[in-house]
C-alpha atoms as a PDB file:
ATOM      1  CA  UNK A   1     102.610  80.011 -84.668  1.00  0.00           C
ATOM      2  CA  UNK A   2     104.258  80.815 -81.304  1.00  0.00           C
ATOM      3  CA  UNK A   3     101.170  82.724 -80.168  1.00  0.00           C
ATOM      4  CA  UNK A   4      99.246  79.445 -81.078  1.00  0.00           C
ATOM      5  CA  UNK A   5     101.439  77.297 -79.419  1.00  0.00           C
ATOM      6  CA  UNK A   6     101.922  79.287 -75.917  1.00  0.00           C
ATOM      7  CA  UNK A   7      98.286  79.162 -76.156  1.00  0.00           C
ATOM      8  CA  UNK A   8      97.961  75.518 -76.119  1.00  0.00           C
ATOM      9  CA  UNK A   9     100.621  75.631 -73.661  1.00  0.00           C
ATOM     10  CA  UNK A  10      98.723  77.622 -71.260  1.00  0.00           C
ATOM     11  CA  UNK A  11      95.072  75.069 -72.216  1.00  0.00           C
ATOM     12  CA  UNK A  12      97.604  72.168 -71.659  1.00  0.00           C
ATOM     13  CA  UNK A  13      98.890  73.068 -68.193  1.00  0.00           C
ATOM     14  CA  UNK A  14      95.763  74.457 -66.955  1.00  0.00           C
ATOM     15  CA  UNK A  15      94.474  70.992 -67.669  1.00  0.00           C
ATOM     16  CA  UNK A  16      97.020  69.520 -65.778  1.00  0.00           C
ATOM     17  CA  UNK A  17      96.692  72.072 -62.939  1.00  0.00           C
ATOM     18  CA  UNK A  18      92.903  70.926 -62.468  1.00  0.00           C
ATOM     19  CA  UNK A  19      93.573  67.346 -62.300  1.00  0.00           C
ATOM     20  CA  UNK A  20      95.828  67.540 -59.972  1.00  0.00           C
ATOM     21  CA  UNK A  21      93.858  70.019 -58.185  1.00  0.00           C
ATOM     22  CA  UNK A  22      90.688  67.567 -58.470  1.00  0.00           C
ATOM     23  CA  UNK A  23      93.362  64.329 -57.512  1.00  0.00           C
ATOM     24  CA  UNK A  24      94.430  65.946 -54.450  1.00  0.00           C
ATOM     25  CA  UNK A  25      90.934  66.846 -53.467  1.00  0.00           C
ATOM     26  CA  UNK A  26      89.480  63.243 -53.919  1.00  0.00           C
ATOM     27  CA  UNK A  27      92.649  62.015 -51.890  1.00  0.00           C
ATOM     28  CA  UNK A  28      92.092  64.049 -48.957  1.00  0.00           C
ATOM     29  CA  UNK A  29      87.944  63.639 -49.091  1.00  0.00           C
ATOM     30  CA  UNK A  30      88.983  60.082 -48.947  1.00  0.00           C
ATOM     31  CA  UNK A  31      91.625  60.494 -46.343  1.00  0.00           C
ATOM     32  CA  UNK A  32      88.905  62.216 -44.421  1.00  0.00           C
ATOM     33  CA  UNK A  33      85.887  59.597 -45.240  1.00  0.00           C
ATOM     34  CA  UNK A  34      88.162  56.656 -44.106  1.00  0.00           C
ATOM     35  CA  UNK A  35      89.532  58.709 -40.819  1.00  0.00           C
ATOM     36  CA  UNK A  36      85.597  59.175 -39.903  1.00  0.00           C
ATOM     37  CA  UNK A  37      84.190  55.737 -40.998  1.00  0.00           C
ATOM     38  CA  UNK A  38      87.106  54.075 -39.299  1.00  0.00           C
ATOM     39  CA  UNK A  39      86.092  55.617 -35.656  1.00  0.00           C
ATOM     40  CA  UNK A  40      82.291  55.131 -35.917  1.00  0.00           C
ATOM     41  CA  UNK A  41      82.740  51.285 -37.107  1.00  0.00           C
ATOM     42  CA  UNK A  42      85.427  50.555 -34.538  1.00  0.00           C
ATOM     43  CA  UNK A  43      83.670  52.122 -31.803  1.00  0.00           C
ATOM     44  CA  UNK A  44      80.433  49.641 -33.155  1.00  0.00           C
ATOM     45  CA  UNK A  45      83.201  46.726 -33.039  1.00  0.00           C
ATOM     46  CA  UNK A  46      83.396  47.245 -29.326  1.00  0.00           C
ATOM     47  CA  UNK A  47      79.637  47.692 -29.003  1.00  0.00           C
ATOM     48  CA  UNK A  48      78.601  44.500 -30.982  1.00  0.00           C
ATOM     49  CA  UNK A  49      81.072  42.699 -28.855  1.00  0.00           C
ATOM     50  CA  UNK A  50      79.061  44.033 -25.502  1.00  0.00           C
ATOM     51  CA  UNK A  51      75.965  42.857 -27.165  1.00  0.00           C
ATOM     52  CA  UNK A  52      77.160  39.431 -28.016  1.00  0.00           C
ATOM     53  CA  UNK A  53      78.418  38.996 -23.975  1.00  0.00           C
ATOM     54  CA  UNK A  54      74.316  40.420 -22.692  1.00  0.00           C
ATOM     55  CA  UNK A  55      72.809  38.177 -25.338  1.00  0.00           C
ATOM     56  CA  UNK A  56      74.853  34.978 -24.368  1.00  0.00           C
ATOM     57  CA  UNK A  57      73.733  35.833 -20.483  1.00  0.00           C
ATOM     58  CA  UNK A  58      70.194  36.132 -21.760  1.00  0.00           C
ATOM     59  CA  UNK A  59      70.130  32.966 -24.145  1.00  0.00           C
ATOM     60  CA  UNK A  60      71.666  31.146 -20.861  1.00  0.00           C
ATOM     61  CA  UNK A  61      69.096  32.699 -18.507  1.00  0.00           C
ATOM     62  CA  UNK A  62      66.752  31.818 -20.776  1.00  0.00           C
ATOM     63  CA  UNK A  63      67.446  27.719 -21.115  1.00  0.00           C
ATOM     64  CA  UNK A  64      67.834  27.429 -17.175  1.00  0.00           C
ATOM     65  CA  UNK A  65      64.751  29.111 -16.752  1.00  0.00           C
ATOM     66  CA  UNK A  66      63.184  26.358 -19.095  1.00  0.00           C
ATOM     67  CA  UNK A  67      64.868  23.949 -17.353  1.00  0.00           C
ATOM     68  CA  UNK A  68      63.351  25.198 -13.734  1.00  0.00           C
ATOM     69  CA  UNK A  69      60.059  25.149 -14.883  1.00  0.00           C
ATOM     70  CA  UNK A  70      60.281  21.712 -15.819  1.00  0.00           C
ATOM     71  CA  UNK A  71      60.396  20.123 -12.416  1.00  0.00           C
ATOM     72  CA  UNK A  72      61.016  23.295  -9.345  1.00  0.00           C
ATOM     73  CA  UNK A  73      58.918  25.058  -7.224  1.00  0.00           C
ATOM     74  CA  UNK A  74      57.382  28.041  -8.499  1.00  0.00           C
ATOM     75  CA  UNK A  75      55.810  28.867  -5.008  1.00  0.00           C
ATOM     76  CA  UNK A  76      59.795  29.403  -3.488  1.00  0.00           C
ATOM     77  CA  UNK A  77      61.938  30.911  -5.849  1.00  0.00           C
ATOM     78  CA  UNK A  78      65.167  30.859  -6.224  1.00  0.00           C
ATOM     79  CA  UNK A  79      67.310  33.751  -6.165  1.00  0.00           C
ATOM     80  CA  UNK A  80      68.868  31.970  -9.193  1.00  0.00           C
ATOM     81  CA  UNK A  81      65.561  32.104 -10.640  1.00  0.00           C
ATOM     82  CA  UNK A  82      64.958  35.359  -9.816  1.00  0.00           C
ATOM     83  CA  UNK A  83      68.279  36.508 -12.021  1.00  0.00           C
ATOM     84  CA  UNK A  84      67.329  34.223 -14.930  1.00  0.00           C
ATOM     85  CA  UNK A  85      63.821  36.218 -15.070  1.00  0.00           C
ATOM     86  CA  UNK A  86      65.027  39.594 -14.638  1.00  0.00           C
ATOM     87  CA  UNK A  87      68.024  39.166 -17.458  1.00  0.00           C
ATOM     88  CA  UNK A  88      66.129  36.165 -19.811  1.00  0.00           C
ATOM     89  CA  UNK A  89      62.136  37.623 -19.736  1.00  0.00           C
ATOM     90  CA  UNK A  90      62.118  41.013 -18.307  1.00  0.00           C
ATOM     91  CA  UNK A  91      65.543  42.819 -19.657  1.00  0.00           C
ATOM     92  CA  UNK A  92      65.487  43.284 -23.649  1.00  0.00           C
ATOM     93  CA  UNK A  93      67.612  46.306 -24.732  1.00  0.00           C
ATOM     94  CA  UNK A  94      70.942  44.871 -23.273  1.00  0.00           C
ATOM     95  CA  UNK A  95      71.033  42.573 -26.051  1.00  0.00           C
ATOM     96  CA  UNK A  96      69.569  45.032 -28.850  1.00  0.00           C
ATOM     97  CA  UNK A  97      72.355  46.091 -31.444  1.00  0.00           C
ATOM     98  CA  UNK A  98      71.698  49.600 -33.074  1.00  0.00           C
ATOM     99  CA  UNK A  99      75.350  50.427 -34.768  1.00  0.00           C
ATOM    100  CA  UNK A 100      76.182  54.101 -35.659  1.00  0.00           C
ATOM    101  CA  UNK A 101      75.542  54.471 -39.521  1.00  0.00           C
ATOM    102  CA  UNK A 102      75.930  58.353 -40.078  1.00  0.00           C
ATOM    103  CA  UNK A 103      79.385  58.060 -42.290  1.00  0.00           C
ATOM    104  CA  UNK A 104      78.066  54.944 -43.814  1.00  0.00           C
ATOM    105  CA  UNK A 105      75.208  56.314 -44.634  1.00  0.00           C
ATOM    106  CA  UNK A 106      76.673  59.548 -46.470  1.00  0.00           C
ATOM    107  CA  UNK A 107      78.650  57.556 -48.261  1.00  0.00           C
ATOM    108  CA  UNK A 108      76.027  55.474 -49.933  1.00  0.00           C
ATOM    109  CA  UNK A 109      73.549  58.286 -50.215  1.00  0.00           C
ATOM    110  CA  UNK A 110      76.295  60.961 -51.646  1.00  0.00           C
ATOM    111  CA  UNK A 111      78.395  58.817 -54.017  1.00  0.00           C
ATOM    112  CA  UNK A 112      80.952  59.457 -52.252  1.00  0.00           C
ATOM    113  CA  UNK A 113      82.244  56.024 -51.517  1.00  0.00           C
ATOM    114  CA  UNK A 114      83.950  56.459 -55.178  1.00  0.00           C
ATOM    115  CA  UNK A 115      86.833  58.385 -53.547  1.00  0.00           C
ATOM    116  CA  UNK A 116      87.795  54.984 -52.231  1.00  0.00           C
ATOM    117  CA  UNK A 117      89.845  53.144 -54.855  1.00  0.00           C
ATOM    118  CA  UNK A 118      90.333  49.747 -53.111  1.00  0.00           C
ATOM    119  CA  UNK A 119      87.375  47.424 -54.751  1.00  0.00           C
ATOM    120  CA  UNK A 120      87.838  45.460 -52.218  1.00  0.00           C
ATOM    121  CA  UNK A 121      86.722  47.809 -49.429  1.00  0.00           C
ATOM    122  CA  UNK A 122      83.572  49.403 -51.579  1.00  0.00           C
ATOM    123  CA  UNK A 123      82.561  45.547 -51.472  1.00  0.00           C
ATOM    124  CA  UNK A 124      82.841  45.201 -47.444  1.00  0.00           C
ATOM    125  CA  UNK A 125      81.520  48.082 -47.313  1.00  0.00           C
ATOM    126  CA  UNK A 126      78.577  47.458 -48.915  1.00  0.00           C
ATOM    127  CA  UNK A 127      78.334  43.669 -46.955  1.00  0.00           C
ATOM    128  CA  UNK A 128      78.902  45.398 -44.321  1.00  0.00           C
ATOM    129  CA  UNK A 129      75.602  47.591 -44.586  1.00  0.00           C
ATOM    130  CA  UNK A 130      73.472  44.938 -45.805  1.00  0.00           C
ATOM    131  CA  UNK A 131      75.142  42.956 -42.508  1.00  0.00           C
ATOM    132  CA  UNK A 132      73.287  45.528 -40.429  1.00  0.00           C
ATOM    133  CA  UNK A 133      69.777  45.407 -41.901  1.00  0.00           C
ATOM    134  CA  UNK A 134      69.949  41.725 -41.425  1.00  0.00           C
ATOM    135  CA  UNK A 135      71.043  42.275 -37.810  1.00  0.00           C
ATOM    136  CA  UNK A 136      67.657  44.757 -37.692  1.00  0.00           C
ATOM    137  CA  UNK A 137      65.560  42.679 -39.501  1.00  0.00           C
ATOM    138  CA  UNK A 138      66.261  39.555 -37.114  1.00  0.00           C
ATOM    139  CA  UNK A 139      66.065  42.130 -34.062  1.00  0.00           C
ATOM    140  CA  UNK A 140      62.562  43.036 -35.536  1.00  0.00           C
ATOM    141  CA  UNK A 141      61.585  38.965 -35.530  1.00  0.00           C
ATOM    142  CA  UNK A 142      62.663  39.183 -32.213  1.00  0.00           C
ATOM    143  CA  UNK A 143      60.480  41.538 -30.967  1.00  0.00           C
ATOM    144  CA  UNK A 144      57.511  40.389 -32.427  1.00  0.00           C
ATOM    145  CA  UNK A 145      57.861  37.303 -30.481  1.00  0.00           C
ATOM    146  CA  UNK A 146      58.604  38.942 -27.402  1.00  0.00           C
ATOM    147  CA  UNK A 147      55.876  41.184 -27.591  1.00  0.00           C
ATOM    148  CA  UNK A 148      53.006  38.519 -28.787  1.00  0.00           C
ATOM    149  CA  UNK A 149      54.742  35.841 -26.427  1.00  0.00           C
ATOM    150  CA  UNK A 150      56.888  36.760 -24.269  1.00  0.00           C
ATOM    151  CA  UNK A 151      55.334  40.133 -22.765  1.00  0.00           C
ATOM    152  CA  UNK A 152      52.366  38.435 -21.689  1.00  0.00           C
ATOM    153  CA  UNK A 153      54.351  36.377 -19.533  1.00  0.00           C
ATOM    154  CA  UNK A 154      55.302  39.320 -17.576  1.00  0.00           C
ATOM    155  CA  UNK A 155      52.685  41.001 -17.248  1.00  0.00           C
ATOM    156  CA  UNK A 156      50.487  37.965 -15.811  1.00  0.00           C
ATOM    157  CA  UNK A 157      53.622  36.703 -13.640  1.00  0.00           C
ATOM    158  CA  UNK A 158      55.993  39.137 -12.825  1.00  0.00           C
ATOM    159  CA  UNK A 159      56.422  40.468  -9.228  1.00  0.00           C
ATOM    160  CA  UNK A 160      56.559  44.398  -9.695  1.00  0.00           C
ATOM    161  CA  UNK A 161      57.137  44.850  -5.736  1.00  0.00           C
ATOM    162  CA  UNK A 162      59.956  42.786  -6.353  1.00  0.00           C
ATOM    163  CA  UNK A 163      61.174  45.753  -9.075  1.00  0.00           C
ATOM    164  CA  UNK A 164      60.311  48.171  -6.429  1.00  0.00           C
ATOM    165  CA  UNK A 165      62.203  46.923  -3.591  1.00  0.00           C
ATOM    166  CA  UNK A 166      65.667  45.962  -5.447  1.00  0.00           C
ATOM    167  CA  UNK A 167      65.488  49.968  -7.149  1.00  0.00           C
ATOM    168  CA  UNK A 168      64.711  51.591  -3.637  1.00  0.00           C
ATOM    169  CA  UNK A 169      61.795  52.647  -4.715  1.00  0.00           C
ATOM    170  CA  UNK A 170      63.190  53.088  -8.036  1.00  0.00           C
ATOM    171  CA  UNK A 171      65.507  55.464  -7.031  1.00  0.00           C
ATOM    172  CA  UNK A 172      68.065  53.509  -9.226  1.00  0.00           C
ATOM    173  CA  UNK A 173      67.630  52.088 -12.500  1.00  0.00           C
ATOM    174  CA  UNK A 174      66.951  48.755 -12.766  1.00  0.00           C
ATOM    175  CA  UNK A 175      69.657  47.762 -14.727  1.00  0.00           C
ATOM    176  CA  UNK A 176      72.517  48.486 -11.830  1.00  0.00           C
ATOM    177  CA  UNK A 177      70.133  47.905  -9.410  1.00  0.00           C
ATOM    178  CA  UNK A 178      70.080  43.904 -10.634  1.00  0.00           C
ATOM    179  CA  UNK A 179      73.524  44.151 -11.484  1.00  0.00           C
ATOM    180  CA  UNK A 180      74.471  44.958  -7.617  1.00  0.00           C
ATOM    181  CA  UNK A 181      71.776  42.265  -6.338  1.00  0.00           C
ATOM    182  CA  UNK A 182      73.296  39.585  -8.535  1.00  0.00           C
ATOM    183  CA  UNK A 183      77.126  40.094  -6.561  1.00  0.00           C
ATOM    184  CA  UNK A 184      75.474  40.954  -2.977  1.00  0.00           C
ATOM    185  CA  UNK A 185      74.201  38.303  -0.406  1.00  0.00           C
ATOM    186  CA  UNK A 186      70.840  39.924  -0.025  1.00  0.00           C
ATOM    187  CA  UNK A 187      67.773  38.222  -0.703  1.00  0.00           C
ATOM    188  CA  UNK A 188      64.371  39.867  -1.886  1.00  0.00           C
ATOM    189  CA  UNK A 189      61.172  37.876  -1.765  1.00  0.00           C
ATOM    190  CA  UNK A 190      60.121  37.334  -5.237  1.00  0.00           C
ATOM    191  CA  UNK A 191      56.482  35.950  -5.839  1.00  0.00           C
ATOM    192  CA  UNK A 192      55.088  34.534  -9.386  1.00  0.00           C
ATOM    193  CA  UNK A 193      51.869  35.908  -9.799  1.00  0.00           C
ATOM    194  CA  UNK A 194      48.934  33.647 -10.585  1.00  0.00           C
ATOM    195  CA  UNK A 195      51.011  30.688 -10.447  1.00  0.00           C
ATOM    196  CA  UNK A 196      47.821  28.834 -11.016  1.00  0.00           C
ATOM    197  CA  UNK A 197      47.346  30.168 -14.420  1.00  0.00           C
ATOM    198  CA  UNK A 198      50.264  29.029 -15.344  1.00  0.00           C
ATOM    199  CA  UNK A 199      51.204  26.959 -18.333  1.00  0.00           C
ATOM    200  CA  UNK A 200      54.402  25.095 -17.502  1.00  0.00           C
ATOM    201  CA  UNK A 201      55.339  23.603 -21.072  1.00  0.00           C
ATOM    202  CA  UNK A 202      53.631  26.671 -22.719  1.00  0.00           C
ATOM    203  CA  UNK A 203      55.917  28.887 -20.973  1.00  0.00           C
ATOM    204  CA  UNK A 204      58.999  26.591 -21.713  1.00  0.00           C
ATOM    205  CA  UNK A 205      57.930  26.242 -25.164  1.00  0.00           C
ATOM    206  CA  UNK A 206      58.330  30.157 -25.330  1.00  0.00           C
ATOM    207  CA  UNK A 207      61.333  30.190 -23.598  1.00  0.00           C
ATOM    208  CA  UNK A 208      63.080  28.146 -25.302  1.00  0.00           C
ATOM    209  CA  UNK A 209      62.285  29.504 -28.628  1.00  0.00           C
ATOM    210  CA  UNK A 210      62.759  32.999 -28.011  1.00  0.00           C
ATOM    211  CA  UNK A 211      66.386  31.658 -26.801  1.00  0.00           C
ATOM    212  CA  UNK A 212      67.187  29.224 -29.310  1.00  0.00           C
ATOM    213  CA  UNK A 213      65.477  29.845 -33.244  1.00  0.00           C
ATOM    214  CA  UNK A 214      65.399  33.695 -32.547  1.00  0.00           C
ATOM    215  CA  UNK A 215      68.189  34.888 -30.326  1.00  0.00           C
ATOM    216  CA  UNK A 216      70.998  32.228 -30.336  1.00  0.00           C
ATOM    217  CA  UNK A 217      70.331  32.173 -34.104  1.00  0.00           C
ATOM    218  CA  UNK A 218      70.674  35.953 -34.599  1.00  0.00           C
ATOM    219  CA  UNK A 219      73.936  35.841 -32.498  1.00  0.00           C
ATOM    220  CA  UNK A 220      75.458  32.893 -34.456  1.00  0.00           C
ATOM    221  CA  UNK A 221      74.687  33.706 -37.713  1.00  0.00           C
ATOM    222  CA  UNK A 222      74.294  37.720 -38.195  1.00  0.00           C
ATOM    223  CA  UNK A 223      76.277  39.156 -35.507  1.00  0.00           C
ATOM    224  CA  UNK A 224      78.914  36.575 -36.661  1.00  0.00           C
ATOM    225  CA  UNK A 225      78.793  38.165 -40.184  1.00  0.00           C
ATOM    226  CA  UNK A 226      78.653  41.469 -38.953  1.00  0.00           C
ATOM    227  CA  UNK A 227      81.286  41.079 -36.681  1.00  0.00           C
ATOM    228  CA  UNK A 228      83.215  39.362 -39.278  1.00  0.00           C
ATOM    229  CA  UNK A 229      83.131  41.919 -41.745  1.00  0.00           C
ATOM    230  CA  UNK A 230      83.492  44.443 -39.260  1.00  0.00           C
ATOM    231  CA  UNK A 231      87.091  43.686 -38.600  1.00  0.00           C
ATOM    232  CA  UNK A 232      87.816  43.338 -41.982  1.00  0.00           C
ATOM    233  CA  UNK A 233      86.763  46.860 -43.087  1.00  0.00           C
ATOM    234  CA  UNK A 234      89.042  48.359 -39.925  1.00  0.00           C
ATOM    235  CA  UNK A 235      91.727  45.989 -41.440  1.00  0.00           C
ATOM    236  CA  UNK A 236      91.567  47.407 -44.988  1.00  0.00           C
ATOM    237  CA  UNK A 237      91.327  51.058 -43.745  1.00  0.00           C
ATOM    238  CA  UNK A 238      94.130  50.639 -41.821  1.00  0.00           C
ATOM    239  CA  UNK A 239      96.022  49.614 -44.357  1.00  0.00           C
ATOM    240  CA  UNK A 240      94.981  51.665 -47.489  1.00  0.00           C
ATOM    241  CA  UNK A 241      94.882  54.760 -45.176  1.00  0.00           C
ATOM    242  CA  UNK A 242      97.283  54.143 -42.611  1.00  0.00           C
ATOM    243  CA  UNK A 243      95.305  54.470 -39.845  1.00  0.00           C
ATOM    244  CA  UNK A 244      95.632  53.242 -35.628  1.00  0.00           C
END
């Protein structure tokens, strides 16, 4: 009877031993999951919030450009103009959101979002990845109207000596080449091409579409959501994990 007993004894605490072995391991690949996921979604807090400043310049430079088509002079630019071009028709990626997805990622594909207890997060989580495919799938509508409409209009108009002149050559990169042009008093001859080819209210029809069904609406309603949920899944980390 004793011999039976220290036997279940031993069955009994071993048992015990491997549940709290197994509880301890879940807790610390949790610990672990929410430490990673925490850094890559707050890092694409500060990104999205970068992308929602470029696409506001753009959706601006966009509607003033519409608006100096109506009635300017497209023989004597503007250096105002100019701008509005370059970060409205000609820039794209500044206002292109691709968010780091590696941790949330693994833990859809691994299961291993069940070390997090908290419903609540699982949930966000979740939004929070379906938040992003919207984002992409809007991005992709995007791009289909810039490349059917909105290329076009820089490839038959654009002044590529222009590009030339404010890089040095293209010594520097566009991007920080415009950037420095836009603060500096220098001015750079900028010359439409085939000005009599073009379309006025064709080209403001574009304009203002690309900036106001595609982009504004993108930025209002699925960065808003992502952004949104974004906060609230650093929120809930912080507080189930204790995290800064």
């Amino acid at each position: 009877m004793l011999e039976f007993f220290m036997l279940f004894l031993a069955v009994f605490l071993g048992f015990i031993a491997e549940n709290i072995r197994e509880h301890i391991a879940e807790t610390n690949y949790a610990n672990e999951f929410a430490k990673n996921l925490f850094e890559e979604v707050r890092s694409d807090s500060v990104v999205a919030s970068q992308k929602v400043a470029n696409r506001i310049k753009q959706e601006n430079a966009l509607f003033d450009l519409a608006e100096y088509f109506k009635d300017s002079s497209l023989t004597n630019v503007s250096k105002t103009f100019v701008l509005n071009f370059i970060y409205g028709v000609y820039f794209r990626t500044p206002g292109v959101f691709e968010p780091q997805m590696v941790v949330l990622e693994q833990l859809k594909n691994s299961g291993s979002l069940r070390y997090f207890k908290n419903e609540e997060l699982k949930k966000a989580i979740g939004d929070l990845a379906v938040a992003i495919n919207n984002i992409r799938d809007r991005q992709e509508v995007e791009n289909q109207i810039r490349v059917q409409y909105v290329n076009p209009i820089i490839i038959d108009h654009f002044d590529f000596d222009f590009e030339s002149e404010v890089t040095q050559r293209r010594k520097q990169n566009i991007f920080t080449s415009i950037s420095e042009y836009e603060t500096n008093n220098n001015i750079i001859p900028f010359h439409l091409k085939s000005i009599e080819k073009i379309d006025k209210q064709q080209i403001i029809n574009v304009l203002q579409f690309y900036a106001g069904p595609a982009m504004t609406s993108t930025r209002r309603i699925h960065f808003q959501k992502y952004i949104d949920l974004n906060a609230r899944v650093l929120k809930m980390l912080r507080e189930d994990y204790h995290l800064k």
